[in-house]
Each structure stands twice: as structure tokens, then as C-alpha cells.
N, C-alpha and C. Protein backbone atom coordinates (compact mmCIF):
# COMPACT_ATOMS: atom_id res chain seq x y z
N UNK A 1 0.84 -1.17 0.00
CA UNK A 1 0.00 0.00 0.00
C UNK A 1 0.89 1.24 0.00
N UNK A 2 0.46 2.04 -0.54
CA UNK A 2 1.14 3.21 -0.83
C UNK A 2 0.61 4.34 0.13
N UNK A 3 1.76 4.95 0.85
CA UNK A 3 0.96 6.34 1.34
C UNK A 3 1.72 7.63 0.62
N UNK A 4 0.44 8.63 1.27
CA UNK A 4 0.09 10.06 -0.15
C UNK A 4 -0.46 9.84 -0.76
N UNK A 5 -0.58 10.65 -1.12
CA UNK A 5 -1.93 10.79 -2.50
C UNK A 5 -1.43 9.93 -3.80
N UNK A 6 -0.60 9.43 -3.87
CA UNK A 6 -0.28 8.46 -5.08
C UNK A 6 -1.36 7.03 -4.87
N UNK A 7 -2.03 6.97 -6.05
CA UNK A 7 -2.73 5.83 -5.93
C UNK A 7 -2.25 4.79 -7.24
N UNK A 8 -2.39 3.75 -7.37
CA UNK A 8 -2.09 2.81 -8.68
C UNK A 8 -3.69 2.49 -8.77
N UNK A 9 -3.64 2.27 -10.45
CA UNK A 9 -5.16 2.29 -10.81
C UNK A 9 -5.44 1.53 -11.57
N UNK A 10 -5.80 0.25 -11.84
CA UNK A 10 -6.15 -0.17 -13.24
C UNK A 10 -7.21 -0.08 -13.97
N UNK A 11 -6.57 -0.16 -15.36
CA UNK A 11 -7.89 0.48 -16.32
C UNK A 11 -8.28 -0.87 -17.08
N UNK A 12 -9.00 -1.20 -17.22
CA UNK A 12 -9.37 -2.29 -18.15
C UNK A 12 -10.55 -2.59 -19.90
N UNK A 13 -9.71 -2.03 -20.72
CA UNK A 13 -10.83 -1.81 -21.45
C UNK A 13 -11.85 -3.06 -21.91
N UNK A 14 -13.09 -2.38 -22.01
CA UNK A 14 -14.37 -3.35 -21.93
C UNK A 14 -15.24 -2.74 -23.14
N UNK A 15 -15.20 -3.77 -24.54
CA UNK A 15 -16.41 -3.69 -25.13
C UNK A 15 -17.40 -4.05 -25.21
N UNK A 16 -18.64 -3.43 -25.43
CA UNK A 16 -19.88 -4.15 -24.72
C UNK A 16 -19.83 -4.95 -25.97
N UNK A 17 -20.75 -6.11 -25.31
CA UNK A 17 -21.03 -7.36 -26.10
C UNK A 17 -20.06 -7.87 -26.57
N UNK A 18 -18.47 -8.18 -25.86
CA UNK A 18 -17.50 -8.81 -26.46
C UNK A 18 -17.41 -9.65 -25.51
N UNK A 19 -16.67 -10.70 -25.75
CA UNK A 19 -16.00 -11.99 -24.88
C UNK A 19 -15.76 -10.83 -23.91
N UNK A 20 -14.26 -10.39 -23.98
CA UNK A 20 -13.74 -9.83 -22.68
C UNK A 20 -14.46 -9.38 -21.92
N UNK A 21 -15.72 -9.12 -21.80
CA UNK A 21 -16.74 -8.61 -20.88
C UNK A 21 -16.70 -10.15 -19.89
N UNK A 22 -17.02 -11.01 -20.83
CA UNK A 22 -17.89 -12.19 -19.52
C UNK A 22 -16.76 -13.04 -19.10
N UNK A 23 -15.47 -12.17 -19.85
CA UNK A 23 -13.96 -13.27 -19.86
C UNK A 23 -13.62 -12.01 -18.06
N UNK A 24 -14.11 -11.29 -17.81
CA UNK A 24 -13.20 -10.72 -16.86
C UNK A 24 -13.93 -11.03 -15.22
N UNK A 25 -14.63 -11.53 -14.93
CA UNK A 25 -14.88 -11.98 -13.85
C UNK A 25 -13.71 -13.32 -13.53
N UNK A 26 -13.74 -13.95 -14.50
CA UNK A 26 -12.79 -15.43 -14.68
C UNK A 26 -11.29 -14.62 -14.18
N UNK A 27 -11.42 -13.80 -15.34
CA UNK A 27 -9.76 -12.94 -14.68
C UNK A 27 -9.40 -12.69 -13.29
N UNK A 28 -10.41 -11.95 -12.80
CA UNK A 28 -10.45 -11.35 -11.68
C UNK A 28 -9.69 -12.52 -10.52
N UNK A 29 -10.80 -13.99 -10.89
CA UNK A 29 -10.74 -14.88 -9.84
C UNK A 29 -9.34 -15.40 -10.20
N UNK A 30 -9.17 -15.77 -11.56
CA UNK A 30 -7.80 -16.39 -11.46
C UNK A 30 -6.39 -15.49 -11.00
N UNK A 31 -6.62 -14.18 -11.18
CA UNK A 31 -5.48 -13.12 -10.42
C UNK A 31 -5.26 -13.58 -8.95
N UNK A 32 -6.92 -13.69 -8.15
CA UNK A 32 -6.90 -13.86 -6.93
C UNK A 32 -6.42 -15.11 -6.41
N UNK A 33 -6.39 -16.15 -6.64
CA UNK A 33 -6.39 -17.54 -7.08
C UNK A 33 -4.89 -17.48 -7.06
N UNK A 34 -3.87 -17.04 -8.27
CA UNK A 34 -2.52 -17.30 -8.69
C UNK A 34 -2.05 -16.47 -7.06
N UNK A 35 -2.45 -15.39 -6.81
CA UNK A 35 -1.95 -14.56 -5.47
C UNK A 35 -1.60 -15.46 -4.15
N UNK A 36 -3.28 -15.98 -4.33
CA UNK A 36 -2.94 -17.23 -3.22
C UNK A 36 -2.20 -18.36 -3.18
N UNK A 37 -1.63 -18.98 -4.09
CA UNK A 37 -0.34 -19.97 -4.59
C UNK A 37 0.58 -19.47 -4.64
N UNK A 38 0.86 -18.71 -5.03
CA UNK A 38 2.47 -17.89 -5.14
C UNK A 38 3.31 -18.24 -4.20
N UNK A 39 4.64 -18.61 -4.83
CA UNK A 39 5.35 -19.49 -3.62
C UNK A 39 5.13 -20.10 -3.15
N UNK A 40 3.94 -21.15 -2.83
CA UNK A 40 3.59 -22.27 -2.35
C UNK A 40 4.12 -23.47 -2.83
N UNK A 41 4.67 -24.68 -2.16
CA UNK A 41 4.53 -25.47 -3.06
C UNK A 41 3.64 -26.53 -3.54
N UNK A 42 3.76 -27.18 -4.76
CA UNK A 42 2.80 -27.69 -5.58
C UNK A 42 1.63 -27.04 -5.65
N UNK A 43 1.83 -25.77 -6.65
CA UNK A 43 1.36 -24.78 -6.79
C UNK A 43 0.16 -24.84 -7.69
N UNK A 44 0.04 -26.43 -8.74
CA UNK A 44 -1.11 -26.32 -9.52
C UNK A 44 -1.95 -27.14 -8.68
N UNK A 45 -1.33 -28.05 -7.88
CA UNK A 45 -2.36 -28.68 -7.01
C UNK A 45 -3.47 -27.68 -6.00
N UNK A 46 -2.91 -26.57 -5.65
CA UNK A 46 -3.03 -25.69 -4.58
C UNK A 46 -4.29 -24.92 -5.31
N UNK A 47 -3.81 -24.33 -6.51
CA UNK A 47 -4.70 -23.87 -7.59
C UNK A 47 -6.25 -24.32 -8.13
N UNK A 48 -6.01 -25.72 -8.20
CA UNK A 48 -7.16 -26.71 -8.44
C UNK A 48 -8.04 -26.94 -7.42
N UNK A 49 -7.57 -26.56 -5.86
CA UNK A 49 -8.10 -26.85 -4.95
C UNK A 49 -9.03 -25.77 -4.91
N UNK A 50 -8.69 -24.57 -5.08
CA UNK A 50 -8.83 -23.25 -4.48
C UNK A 50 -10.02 -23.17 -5.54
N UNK A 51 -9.76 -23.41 -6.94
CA UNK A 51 -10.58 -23.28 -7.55
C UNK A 51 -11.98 -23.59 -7.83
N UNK A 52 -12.09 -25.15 -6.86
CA UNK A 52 -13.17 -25.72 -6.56
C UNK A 52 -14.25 -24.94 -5.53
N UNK A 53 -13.10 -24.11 -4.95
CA UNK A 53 -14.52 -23.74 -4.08
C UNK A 53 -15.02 -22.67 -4.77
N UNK A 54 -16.37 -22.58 -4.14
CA UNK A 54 -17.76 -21.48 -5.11
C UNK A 54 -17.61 -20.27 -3.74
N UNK A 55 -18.19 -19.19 -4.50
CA UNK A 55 -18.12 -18.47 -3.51
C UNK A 55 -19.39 -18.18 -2.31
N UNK A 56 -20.64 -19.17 -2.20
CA UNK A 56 -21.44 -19.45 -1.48
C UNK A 56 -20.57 -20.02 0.10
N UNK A 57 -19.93 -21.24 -0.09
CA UNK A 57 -19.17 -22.13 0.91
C UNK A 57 -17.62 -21.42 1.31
N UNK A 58 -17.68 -20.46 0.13
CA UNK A 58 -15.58 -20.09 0.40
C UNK A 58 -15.51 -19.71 2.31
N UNK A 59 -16.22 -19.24 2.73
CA UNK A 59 -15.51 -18.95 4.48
C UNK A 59 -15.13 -20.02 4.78
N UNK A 60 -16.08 -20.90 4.64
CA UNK A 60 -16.37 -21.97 5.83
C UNK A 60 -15.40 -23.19 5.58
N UNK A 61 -15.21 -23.54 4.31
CA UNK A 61 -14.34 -23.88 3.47
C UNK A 61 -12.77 -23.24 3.55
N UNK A 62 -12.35 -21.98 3.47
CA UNK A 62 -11.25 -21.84 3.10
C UNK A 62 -10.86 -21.75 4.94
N UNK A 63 -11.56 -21.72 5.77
CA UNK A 63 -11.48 -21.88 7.25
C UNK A 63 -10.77 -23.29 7.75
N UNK A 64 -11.25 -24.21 6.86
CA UNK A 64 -10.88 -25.27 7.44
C UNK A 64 -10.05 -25.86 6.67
N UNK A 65 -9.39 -25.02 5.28
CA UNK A 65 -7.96 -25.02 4.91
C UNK A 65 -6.89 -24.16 6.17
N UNK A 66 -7.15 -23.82 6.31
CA UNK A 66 -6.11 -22.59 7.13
C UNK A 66 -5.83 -23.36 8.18
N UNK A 67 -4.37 -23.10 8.00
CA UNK A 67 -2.86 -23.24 9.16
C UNK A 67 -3.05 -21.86 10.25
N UNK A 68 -3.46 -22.34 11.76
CA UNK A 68 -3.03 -21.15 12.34
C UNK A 68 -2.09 -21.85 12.65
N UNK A 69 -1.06 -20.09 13.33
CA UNK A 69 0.20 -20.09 13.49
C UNK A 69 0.46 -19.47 15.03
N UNK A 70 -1.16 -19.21 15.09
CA UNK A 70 -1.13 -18.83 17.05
C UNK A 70 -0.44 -19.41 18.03
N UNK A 71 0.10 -19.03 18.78
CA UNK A 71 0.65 -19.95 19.98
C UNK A 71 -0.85 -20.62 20.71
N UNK A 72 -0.91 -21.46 21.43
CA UNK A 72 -2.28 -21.93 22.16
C UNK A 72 -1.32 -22.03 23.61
């Protein structure tokens, strides 16, 4: 994150009624998706996993993927 008034912005051009319209939700998720693998290893396995979940179940689901790292 950047502080000051400098912001980074992306622009994405969108023609109506083209593929890239209904192609950029897919984008979106697979950006988010590759973010979460990065440096992981077995990174397409990790990918395939992640990808299965819908976003109805993702909390409850990606909850009971997760490593805490809390002391107990």
C-alpha cells in the first residue's frame, strides 16, 4: 500500500457485447487464485483446490484449509 496521494489504478478496457466482458470476472478470480499460490509449493495442485470452491461455501471452506500459526 502506498501512502500520499499516489494511488495505482487499473484500467481495463471493456467492449460491450465482447467476450472480454464475460472473460473478466474469470480474470479477476484467477489473479486472486494465482496470489494465493504464489510461492507455495505444488502450486497447480493448490490452484485446483482453491478453484473448486464457489463463492457461497468459500468462508467456511477456506477456514478449514487454514494453518493457524497462534501460539495456544
Amino acid at each position: 500500500m502506498l501512502d500520499g496521494p499516489t494511488k495505482v489504478e487499473r484500467h481495463i478496457l471493456s467492449l460491450p457485447f465482447s467476450r472480454e466482458e464475460t472473460r473478466l470476472s474469470w480474470l479477476n478470480r484467477s489473479v486472486a487464485l494465482y496470489r494465493l499460490a504464489f510461492g507455495q509449493p505444488r502450486q497447480d495442485d493448490l490452484l485446483a483446490l482453491l478453484d473448486q470452491v464457489r463463492d457461497e461455501s468459500a468462508p467456511e471452506v477456506l477456514a478449514q484449509l487454514q494453518i493457524s500459526l497462534r501460539p495456544d
